[in-house]
Protein backbone atom coordinates (compact mmCIF):
# COMPACT_ATOMS: atom_id res chain seq x y z
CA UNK A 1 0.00 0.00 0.00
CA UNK A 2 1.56 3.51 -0.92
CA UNK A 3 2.13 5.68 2.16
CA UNK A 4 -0.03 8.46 3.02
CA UNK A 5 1.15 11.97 2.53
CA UNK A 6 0.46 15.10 3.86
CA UNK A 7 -2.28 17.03 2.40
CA UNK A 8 -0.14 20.22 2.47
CA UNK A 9 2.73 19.26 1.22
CA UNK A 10 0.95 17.65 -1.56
CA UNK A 11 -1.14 20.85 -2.48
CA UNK A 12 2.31 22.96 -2.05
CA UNK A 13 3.98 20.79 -4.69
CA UNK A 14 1.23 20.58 -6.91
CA UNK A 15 0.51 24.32 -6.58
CA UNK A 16 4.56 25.00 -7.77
CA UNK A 17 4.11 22.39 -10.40
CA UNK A 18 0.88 23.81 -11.91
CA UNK A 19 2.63 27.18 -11.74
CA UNK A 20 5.92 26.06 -13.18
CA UNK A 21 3.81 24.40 -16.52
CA UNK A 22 2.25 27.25 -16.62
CA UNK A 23 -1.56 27.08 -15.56
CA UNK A 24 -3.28 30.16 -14.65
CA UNK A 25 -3.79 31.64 -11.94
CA UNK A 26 -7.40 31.01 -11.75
CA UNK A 27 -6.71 27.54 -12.52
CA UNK A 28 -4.42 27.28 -9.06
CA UNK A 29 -6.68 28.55 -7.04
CA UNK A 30 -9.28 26.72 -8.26
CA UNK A 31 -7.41 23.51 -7.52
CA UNK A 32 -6.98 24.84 -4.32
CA UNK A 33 -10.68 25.49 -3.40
CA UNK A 34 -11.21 21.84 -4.43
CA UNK A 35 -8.03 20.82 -2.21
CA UNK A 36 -9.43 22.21 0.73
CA UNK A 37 -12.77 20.74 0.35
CA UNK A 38 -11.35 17.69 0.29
CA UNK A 39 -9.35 18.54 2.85
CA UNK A 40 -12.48 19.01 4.81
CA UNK A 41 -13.77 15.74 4.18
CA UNK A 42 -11.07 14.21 4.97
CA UNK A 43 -11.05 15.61 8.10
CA UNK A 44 -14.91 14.87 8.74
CA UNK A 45 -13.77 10.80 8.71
CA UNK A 46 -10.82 11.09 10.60
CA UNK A 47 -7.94 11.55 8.61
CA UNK A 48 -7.22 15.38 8.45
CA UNK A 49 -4.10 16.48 6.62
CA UNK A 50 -3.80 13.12 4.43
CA UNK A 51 -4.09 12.58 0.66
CA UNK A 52 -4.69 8.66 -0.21
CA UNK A 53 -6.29 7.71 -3.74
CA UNK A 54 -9.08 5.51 -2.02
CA UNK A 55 -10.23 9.04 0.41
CA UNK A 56 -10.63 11.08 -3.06
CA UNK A 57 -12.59 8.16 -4.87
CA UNK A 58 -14.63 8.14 -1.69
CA UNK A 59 -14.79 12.10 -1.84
CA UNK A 60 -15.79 12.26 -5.07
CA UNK A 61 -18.42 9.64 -4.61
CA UNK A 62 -20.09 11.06 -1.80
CA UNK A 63 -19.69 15.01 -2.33
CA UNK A 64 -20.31 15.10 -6.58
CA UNK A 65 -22.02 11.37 -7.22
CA UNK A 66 -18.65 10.36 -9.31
CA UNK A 67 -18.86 7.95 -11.18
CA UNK A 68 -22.47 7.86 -11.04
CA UNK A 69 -24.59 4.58 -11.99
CA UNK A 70 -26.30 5.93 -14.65
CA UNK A 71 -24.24 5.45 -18.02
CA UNK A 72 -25.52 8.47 -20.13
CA UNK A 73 -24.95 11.53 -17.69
CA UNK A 74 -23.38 14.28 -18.66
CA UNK A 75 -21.16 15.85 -15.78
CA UNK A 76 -20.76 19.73 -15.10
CA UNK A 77 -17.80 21.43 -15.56
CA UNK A 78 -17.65 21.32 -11.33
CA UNK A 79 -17.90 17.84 -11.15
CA UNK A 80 -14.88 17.11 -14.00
CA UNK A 81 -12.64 20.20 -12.35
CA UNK A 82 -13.47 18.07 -8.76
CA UNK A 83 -11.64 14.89 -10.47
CA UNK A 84 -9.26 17.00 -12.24
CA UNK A 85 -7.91 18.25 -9.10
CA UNK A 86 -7.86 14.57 -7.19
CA UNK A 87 -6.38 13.16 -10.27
CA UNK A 88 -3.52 16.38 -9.98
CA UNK A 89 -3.22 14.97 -6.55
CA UNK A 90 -3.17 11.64 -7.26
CA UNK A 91 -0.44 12.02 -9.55
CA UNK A 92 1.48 13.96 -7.61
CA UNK A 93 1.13 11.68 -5.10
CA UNK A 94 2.41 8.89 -6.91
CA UNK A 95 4.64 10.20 -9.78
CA UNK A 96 5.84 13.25 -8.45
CA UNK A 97 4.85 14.79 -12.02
CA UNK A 98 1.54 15.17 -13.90
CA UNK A 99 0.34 16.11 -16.90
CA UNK A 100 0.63 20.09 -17.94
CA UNK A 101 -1.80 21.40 -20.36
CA UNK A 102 0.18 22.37 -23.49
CA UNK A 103 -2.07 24.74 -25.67
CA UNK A 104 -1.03 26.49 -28.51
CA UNK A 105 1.14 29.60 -28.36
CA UNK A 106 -1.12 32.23 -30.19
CA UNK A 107 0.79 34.09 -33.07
CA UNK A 108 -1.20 36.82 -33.49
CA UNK A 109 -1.45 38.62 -36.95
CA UNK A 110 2.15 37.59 -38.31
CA UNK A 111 0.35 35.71 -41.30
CA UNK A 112 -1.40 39.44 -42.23
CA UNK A 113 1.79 41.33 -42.08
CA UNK A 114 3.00 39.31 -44.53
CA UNK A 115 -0.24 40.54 -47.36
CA UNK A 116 0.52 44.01 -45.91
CA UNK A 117 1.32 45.52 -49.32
CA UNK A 118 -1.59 43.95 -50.77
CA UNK A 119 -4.18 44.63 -48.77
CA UNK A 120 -2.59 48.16 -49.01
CA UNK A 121 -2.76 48.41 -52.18
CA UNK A 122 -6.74 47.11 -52.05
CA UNK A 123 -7.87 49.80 -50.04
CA UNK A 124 -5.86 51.83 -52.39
CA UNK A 125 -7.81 50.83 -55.60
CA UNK A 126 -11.19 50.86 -53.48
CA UNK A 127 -10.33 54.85 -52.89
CA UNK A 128 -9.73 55.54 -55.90
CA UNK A 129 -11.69 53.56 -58.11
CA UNK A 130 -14.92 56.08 -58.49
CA UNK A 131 -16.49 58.88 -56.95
CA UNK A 132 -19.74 57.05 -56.68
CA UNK A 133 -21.62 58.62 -53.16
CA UNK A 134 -20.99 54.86 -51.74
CA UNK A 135 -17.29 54.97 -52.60
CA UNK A 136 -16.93 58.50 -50.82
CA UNK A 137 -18.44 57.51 -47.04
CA UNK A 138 -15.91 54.12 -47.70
CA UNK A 139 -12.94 55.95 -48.08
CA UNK A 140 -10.63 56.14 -45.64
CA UNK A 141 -8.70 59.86 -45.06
């Protein structure tokens, strides 16, 4: 059986990790609101200040219905960022590690600087093309 570890020292580690990937802020705390509630329950059966897998399965049971016996459920976004949090723990717990997020890095507009001259040139012929009452309020001075 793996050995129980403090809750604290778990949700210190995980909190550095999270930040070190990268997560957001909102993201940490949120994992720490969820932390703490287990945190609570744990305490409420007698173990305060431990993390074991078996005390978040039971946590998640009682507290969100997870996994519940129904097959075609669809879960809220509290009840999956509950098991997100216990499976961040979890991992921790055993692997010292988990796994970040990796999103793509946004680039911005580089792909439009790049048609700069034409779409320059565009508005360009669009000014100039008539003096029709439509083309006048378009134009850009």
């Amino acid at each position: 059986m793996r050995k129980k570890t403090s809750l604290n020292k778990l949700m210190v580690a995980v909190c550095s990790e999270m930040e070190r990937l990268g997560y957001a802020k909102n993201s940490t705390k949120e994992f720490q609101a969820y932390a703490k509630r287990y945190g609570r329950f744990a305490e409420s059966v007698g173990e305060p200040d431990v993390f074991s897998e078996k005390l978040a399965a039971e946590f998640l049971k009682q507290r969100y219905d997870y996994p519940s016996q129904k097959a075609d459920k669809r879960y809220s976004s509290t009840i999956y960022s509950a098991v997100y949090s216990m499976r961040r723990l979890g991992d921790y717990h055993l692997h010292k590690s988990f796994n970040g997020i990796w999103k793509k890095t946004r680039t911005g507009f580089e792909w439009a600087n790049k048609d700069v001259e034409y779409i320059k040139a565009y508005f360009e012929s669009v000014q100039n093309s008539d003096d029709s009452p439509n083309t006048n309020t378009m134009r850009i001075y």
